[in-house]
Protein backbone atom coordinates (compact mmCIF):
# COMPACT_ATOMS: atom_id res chain seq x y z
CA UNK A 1 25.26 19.73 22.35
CA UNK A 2 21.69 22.27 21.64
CA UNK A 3 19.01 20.38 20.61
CA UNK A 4 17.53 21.72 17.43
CA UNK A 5 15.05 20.79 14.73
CA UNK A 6 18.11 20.90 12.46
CA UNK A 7 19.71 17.96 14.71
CA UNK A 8 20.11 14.67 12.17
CA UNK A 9 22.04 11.59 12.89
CA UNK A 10 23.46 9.83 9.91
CA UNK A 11 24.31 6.56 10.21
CA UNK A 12 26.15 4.03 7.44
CA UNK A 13 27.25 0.52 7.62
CA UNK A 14 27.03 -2.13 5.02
CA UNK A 15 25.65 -4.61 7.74
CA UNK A 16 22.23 -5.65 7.55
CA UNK A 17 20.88 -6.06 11.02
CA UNK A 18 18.65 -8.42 12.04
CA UNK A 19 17.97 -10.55 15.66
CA UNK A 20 15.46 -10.30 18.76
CA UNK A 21 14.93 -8.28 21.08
CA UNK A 22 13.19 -8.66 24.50
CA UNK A 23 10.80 -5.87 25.55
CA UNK A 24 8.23 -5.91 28.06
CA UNK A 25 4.47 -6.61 26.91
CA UNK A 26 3.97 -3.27 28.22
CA UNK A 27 1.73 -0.94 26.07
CA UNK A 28 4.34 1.83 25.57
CA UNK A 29 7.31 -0.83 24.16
CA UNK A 30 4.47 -1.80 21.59
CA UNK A 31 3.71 1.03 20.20
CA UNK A 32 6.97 2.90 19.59
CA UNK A 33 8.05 -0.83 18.40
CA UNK A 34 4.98 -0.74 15.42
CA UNK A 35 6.07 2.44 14.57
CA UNK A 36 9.67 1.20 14.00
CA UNK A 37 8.99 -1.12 12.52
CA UNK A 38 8.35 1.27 9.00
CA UNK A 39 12.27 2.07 9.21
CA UNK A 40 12.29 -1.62 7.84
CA UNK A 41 11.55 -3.13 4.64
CA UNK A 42 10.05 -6.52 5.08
CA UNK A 43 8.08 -8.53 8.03
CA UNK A 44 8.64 -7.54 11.49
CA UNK A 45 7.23 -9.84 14.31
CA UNK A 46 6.55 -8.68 17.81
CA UNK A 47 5.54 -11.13 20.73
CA UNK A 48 3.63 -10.92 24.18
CA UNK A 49 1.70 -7.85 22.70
CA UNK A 50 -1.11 -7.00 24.78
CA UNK A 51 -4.77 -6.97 23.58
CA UNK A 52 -5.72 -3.27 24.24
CA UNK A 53 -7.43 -0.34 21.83
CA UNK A 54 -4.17 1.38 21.36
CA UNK A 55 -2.51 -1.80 19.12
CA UNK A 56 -5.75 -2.00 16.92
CA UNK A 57 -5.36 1.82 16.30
CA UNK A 58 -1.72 1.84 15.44
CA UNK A 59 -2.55 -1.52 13.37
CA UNK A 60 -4.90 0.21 11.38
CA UNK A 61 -3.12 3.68 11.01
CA UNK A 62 0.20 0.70 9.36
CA UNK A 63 -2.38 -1.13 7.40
CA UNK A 64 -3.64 2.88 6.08
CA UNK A 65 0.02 3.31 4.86
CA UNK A 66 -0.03 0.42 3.32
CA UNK A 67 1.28 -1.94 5.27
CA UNK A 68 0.04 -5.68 6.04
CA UNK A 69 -0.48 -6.33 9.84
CA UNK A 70 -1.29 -9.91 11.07
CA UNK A 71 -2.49 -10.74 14.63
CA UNK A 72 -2.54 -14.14 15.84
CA UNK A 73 -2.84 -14.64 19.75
CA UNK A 74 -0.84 -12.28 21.29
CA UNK A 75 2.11 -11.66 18.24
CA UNK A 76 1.81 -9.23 15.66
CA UNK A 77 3.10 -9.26 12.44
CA UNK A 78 3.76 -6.02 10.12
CA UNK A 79 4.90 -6.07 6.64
CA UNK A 80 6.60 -3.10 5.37
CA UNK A 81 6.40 -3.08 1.56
């Protein structure tokens, strides 16, 4: 299958999901993980998270669309309105 700009995915379920997953505290999992975290209504908690520049620039970009991010020790907290 071409890759386009046009390519969507559509996905349906009634299922609400919901769990853990283990990542690495790697810098890369963390980031793409805050920025999943918006496909989410609600809090989303993510452990081991390294303290590095990157995290406190993708918490404030969240918190500047409107989000509420919490860090205590090394876990992070987002809450998607």
């Amino acid at each position: 299958m071409a890759s386009s700009s046009h390519d969507r995915f559509r996905i349906t379920g009634g299922c609400r999901l919901q769990g853990e997953v283990s990542v690495t505290g790697a810098k890369n999992s963390v980031l793409k993980l805050m920025a999943a975290s918006l496909l989410a209504t609600g809090k989303t908690t993510i452990r081991n998270v390294p303290s590095i520049a990157d995290v406190e620039i993708m918490s404030d970009l969240l918190t500047r669309l409107g989000c509420t991010v919490l860090h205590t020790d090394d876990t992070v907290t987002i809450d998607v309105p």
